[in-house]
N, C-alpha and C. Protein backbone atom coordinates (compact mmCIF):
# COMPACT_ATOMS: atom_id res chain seq x y z
N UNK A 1 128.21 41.92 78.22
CA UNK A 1 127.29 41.45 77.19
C UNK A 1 126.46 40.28 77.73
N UNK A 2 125.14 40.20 77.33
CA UNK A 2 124.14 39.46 77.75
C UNK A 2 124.42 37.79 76.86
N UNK A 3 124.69 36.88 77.99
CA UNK A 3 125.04 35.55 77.52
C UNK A 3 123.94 34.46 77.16
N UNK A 4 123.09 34.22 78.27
CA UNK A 4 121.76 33.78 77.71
C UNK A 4 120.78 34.22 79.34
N UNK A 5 119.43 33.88 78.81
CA UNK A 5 118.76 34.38 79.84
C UNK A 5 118.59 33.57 80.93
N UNK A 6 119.05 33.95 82.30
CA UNK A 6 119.49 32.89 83.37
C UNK A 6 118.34 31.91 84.46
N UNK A 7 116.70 33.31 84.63
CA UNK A 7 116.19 32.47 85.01
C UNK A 7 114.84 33.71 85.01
N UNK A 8 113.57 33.23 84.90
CA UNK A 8 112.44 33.79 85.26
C UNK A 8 112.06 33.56 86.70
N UNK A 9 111.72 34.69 86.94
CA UNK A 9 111.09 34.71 88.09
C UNK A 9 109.53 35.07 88.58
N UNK A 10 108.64 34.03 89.40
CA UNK A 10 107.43 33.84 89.49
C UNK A 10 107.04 33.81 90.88
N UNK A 11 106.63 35.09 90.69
CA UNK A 11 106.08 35.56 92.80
C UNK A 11 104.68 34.79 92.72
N UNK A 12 104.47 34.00 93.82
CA UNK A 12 103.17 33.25 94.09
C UNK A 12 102.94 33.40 95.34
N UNK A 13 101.56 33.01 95.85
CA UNK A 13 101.50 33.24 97.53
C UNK A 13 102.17 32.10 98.54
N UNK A 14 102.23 30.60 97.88
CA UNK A 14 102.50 29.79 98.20
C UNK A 14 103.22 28.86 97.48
N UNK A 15 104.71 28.77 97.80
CA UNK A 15 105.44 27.79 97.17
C UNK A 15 105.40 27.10 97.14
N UNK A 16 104.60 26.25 98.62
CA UNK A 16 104.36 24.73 98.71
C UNK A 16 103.02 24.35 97.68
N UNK A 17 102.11 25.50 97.39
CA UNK A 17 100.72 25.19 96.39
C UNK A 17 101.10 24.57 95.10
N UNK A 18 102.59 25.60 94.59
CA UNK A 18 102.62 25.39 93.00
C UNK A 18 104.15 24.81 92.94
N UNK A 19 104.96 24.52 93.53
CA UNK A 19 105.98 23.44 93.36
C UNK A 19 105.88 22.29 93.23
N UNK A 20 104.68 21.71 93.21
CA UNK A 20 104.38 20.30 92.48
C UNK A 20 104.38 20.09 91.00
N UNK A 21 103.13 21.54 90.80
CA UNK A 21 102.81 21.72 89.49
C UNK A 21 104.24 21.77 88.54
N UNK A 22 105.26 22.85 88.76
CA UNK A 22 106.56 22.57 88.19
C UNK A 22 107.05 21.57 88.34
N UNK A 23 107.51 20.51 89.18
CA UNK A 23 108.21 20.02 89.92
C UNK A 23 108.02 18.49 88.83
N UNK A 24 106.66 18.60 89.48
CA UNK A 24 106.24 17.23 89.35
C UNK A 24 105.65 16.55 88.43
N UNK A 25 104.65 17.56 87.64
CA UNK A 25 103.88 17.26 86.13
C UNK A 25 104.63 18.06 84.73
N UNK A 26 105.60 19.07 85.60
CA UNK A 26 106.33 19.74 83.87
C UNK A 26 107.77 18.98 84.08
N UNK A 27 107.95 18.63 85.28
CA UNK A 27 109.08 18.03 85.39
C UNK A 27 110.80 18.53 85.04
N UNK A 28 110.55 20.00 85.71
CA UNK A 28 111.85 20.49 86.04
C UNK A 28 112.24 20.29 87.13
N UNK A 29 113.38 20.24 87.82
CA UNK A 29 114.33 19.71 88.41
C UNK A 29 114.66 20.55 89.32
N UNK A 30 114.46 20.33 90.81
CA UNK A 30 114.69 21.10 91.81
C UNK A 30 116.30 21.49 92.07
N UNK A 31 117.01 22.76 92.11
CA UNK A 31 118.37 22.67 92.02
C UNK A 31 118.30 23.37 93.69
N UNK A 32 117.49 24.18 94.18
CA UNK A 32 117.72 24.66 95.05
C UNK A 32 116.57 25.77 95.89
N UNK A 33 115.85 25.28 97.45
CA UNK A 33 115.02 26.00 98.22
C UNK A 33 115.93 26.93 98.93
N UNK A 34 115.31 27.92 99.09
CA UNK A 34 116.18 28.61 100.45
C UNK A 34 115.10 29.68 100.92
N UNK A 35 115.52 29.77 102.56
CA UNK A 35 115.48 30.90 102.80
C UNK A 35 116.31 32.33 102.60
N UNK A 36 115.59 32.79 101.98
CA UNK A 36 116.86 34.10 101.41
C UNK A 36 117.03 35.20 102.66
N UNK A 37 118.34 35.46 103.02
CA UNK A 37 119.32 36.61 104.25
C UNK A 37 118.18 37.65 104.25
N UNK A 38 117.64 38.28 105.39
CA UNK A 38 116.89 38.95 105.24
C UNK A 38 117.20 40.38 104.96
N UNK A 39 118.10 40.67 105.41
CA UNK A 39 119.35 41.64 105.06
C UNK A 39 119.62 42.17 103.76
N UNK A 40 119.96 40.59 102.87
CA UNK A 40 120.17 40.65 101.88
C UNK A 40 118.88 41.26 100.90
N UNK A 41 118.00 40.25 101.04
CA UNK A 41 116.90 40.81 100.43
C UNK A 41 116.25 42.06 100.31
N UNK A 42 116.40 42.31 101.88
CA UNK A 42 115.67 43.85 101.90
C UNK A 42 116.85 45.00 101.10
N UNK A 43 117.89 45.02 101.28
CA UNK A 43 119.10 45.50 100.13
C UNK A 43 118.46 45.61 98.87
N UNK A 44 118.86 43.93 97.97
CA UNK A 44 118.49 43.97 97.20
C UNK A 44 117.28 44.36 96.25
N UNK A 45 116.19 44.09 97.06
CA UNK A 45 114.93 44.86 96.70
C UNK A 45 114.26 45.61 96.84
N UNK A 46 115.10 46.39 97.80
CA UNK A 46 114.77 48.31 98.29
C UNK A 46 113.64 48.01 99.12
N UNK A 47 113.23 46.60 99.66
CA UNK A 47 112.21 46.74 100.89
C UNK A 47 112.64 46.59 102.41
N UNK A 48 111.50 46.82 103.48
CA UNK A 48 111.90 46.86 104.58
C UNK A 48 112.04 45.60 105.37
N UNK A 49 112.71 44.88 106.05
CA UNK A 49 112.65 43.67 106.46
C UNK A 49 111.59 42.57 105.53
N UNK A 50 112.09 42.17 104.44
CA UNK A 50 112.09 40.87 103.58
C UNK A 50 111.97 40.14 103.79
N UNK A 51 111.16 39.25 103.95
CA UNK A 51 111.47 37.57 104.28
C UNK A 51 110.84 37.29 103.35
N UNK A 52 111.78 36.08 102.43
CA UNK A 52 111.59 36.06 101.05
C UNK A 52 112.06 34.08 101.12
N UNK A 53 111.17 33.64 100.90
CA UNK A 53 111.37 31.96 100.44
C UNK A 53 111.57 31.67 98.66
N UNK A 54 112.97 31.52 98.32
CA UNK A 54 112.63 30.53 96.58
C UNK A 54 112.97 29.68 96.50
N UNK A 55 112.79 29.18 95.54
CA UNK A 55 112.96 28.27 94.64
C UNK A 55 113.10 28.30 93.36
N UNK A 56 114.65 27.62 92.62
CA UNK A 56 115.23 27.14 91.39
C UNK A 56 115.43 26.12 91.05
N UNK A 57 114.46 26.37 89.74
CA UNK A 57 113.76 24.86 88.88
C UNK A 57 115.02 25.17 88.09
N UNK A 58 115.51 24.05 87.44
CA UNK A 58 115.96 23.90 85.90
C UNK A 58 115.61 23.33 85.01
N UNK A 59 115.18 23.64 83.76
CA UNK A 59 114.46 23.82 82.96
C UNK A 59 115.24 22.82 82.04
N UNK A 60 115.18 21.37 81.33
CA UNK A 60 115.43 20.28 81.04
C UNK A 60 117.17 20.39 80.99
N UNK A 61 117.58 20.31 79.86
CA UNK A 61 119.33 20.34 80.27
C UNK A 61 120.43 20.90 80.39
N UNK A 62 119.64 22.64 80.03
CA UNK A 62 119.79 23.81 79.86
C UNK A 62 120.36 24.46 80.90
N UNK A 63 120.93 25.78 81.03
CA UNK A 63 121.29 26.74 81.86
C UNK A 63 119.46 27.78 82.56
N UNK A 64 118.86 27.49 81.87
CA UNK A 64 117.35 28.33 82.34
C UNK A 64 116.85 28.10 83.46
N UNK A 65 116.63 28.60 84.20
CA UNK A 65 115.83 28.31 85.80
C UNK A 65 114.47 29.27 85.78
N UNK A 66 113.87 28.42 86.68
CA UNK A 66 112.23 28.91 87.02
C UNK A 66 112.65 29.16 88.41
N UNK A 67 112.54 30.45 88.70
CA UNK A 67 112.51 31.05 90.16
C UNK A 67 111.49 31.28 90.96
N UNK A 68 110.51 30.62 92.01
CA UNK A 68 109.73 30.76 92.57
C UNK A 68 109.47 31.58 93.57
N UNK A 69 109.51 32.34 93.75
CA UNK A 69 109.20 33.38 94.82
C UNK A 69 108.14 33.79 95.84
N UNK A 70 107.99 33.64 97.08
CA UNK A 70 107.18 33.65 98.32
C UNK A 70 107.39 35.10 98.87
N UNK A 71 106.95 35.78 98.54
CA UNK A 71 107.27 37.03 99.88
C UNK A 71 106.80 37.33 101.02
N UNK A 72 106.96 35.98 102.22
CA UNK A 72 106.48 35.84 103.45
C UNK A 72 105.61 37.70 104.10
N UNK A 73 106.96 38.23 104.14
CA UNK A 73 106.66 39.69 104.91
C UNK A 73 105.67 40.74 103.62
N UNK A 74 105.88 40.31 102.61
CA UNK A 74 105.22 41.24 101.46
C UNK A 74 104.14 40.50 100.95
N UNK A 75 103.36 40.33 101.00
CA UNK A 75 102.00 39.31 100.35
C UNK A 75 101.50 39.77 99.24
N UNK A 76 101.80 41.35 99.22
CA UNK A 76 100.98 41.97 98.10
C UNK A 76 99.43 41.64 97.70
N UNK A 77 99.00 41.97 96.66
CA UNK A 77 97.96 41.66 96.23
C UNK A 77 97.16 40.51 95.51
N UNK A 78 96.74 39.31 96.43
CA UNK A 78 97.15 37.66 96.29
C UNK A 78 95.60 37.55 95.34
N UNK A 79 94.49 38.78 94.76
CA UNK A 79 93.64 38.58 94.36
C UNK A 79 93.24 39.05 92.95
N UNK A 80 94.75 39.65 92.42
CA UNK A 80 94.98 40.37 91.42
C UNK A 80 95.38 39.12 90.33
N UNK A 81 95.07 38.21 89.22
CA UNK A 81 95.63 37.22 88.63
C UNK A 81 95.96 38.28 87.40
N UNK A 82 96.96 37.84 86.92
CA UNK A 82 97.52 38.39 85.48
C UNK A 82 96.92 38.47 84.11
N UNK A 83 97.11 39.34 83.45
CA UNK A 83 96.13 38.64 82.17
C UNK A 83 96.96 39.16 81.17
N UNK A 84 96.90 38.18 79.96
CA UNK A 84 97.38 38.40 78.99
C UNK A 84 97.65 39.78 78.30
N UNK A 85 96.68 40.40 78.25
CA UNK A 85 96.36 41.62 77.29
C UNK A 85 97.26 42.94 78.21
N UNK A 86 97.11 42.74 79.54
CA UNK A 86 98.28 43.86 80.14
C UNK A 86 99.46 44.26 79.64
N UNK A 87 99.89 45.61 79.44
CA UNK A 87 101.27 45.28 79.03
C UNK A 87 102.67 44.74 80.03
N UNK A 88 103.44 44.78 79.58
CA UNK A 88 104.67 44.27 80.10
C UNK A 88 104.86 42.35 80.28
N UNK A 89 105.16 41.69 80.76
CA UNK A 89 105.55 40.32 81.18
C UNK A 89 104.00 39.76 81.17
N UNK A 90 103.51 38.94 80.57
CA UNK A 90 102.25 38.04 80.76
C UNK A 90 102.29 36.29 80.53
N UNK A 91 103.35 36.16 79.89
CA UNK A 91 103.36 34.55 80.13
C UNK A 91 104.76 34.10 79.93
N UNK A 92 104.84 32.41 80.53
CA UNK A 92 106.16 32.25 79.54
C UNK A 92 106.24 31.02 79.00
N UNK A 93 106.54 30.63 77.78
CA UNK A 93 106.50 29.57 77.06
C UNK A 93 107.66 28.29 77.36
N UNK A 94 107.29 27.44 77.34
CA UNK A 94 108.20 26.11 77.20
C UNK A 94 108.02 25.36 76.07
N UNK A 95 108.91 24.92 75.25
CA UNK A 95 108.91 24.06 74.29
C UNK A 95 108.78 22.40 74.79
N UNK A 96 107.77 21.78 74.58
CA UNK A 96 107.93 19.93 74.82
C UNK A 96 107.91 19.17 74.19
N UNK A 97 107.28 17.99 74.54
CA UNK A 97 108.01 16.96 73.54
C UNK A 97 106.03 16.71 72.80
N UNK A 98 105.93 16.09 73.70
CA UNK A 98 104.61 15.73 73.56
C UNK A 98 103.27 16.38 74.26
N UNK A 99 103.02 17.13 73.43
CA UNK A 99 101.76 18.39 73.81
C UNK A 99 100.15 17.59 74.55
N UNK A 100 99.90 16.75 73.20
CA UNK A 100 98.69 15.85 73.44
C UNK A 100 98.73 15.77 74.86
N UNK A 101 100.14 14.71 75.09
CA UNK A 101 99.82 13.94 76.40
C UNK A 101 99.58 14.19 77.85
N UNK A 102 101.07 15.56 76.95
CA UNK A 102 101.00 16.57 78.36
C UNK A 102 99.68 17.37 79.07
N UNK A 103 99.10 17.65 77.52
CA UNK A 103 97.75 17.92 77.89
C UNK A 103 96.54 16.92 78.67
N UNK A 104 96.78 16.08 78.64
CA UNK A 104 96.05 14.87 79.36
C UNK A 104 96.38 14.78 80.53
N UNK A 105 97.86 14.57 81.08
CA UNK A 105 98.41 14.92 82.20
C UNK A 105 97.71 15.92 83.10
N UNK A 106 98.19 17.02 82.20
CA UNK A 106 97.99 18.42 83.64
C UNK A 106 96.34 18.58 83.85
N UNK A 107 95.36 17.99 82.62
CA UNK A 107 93.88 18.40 83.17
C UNK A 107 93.48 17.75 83.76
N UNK A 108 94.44 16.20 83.68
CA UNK A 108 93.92 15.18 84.82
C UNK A 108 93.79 15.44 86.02
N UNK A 109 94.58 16.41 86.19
CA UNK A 109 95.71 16.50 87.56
C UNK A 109 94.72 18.26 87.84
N UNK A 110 93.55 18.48 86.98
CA UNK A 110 93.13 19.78 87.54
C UNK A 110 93.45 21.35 86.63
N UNK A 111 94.74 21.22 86.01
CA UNK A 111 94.83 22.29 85.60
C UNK A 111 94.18 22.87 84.52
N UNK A 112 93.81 24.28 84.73
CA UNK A 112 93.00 24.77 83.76
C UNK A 112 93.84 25.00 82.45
N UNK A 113 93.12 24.86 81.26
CA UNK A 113 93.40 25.16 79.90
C UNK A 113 92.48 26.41 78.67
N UNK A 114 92.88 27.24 78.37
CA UNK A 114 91.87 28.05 77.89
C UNK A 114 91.69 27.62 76.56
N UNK A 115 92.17 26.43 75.99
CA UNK A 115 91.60 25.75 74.94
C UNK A 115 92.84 24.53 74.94
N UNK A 116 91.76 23.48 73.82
CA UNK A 116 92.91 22.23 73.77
C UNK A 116 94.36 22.86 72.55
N UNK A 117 95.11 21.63 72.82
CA UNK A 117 96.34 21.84 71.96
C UNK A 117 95.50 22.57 70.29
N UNK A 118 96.22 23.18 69.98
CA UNK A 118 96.06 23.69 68.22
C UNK A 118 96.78 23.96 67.14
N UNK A 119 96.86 23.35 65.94
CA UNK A 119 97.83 23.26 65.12
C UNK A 119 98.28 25.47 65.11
N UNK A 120 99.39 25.47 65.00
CA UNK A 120 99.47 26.75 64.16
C UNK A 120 98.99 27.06 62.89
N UNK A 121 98.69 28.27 62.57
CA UNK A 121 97.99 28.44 61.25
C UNK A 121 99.79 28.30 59.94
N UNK A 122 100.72 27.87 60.43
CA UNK A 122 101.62 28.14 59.56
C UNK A 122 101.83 26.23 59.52
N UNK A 123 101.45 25.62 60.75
CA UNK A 123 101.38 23.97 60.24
C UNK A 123 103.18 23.82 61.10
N UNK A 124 103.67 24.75 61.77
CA UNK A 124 105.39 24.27 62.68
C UNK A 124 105.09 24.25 63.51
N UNK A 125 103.95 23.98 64.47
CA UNK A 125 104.11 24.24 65.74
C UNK A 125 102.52 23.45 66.34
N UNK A 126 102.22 23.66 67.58
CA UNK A 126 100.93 22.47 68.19
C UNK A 126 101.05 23.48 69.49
N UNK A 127 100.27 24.46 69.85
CA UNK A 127 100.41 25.28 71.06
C UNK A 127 98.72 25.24 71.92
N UNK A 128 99.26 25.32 72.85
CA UNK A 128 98.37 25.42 73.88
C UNK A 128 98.51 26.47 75.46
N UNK A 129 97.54 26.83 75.40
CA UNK A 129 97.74 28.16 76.80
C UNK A 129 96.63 27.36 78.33
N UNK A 130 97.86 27.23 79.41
CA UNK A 130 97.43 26.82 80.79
C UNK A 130 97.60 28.16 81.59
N UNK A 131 97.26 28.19 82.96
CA UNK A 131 97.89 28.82 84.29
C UNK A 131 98.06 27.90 85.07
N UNK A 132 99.52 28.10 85.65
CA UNK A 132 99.75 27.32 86.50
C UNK A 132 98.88 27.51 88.06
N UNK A 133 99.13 26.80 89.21
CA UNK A 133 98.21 27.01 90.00
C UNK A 133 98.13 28.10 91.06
N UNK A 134 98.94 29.70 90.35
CA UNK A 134 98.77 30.65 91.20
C UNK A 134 98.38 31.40 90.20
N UNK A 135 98.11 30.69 88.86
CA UNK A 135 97.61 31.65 88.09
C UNK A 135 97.84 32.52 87.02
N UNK A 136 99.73 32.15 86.72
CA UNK A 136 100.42 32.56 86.15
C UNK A 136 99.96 31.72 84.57
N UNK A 137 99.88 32.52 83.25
CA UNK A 137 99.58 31.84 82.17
C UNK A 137 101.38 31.44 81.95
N UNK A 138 101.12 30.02 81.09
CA UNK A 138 102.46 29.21 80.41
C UNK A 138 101.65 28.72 79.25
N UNK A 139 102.63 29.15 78.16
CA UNK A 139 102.35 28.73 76.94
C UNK A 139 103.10 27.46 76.52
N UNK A 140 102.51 25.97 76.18
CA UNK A 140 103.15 25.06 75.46
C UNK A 140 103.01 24.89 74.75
N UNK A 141 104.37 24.65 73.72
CA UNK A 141 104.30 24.67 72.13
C UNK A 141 105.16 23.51 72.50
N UNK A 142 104.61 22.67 71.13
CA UNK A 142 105.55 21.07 70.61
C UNK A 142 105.81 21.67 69.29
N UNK A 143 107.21 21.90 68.66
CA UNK A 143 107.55 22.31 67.38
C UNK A 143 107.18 20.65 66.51
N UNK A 144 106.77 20.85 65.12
CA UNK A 144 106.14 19.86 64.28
C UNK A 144 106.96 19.76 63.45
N UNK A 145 107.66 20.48 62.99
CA UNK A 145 108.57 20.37 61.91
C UNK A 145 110.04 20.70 62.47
């Protein structure tokens, strides 16, 4: 049985580009870089010689991790950005403390916003939609009530 959900995972071209952006302005907590067994990887992910770099954020005091993913040998398609309206996986939300500020923070610092913070139409919530800097959309919501 499914206990809670352990960690998302976010393939980017460059770990060193967007591990600040987590790291440093959302301020999750580096638990662990590695180079991942190449062996292992290619196993695990049914590809041919893998070379695979991550990284696990933890997500404030919680069991949740942000998994960063490099696929040195697999680059895939580094010109394809995600978009909302696709189906399957398109963003993922974090709950914070302070939306405003945070919002002041990350545009200081460059990051794009596809609009400022906005009350919900139900008046519980203050949400706002970024991409981080490979492009991935993150939704922040500050609950109000």
């Amino acid at each position: 049985m499914i206990r809670t959900v352990r960690h998302v995972g976010i393939v980017v071209k460059k770990i060193d580009d967007v591990l600040p952006f987590y790291r440093d302005l959302l301020g999750l907590k580096l638990v662990k870089k590695a180079h991942e067994p190449e062996e292992f990887a290619s196993r695990l992910l049914g590809l041919s010689h893998c070379k695979l770099i991550t990284v696990k954020l933890v997500v404030g005091e919680g069991e949740t991790l942000i998994e960063l993913l490099e696929f040195v040998s697999h680059p895939g398609d580094q010109t394809a950005l995600p978009e909302l309206t696709r189906p399957g996986i398109t963003h993922i939300a974090f709950t914070v403390r302070n939306l405003d500020e945070l919002y002041q923070k990350l545009t200081l610092a460059g990051i794009a916003f596809i609009s400022p913070p906005s009350k919900s139409p139900d008046g519980f919530a203050k949400v706002a939609f970024c991409r981080d800097p490979a492009g991935n959309y993150l939704e922040l919501v500050e609950a109000l009530s």
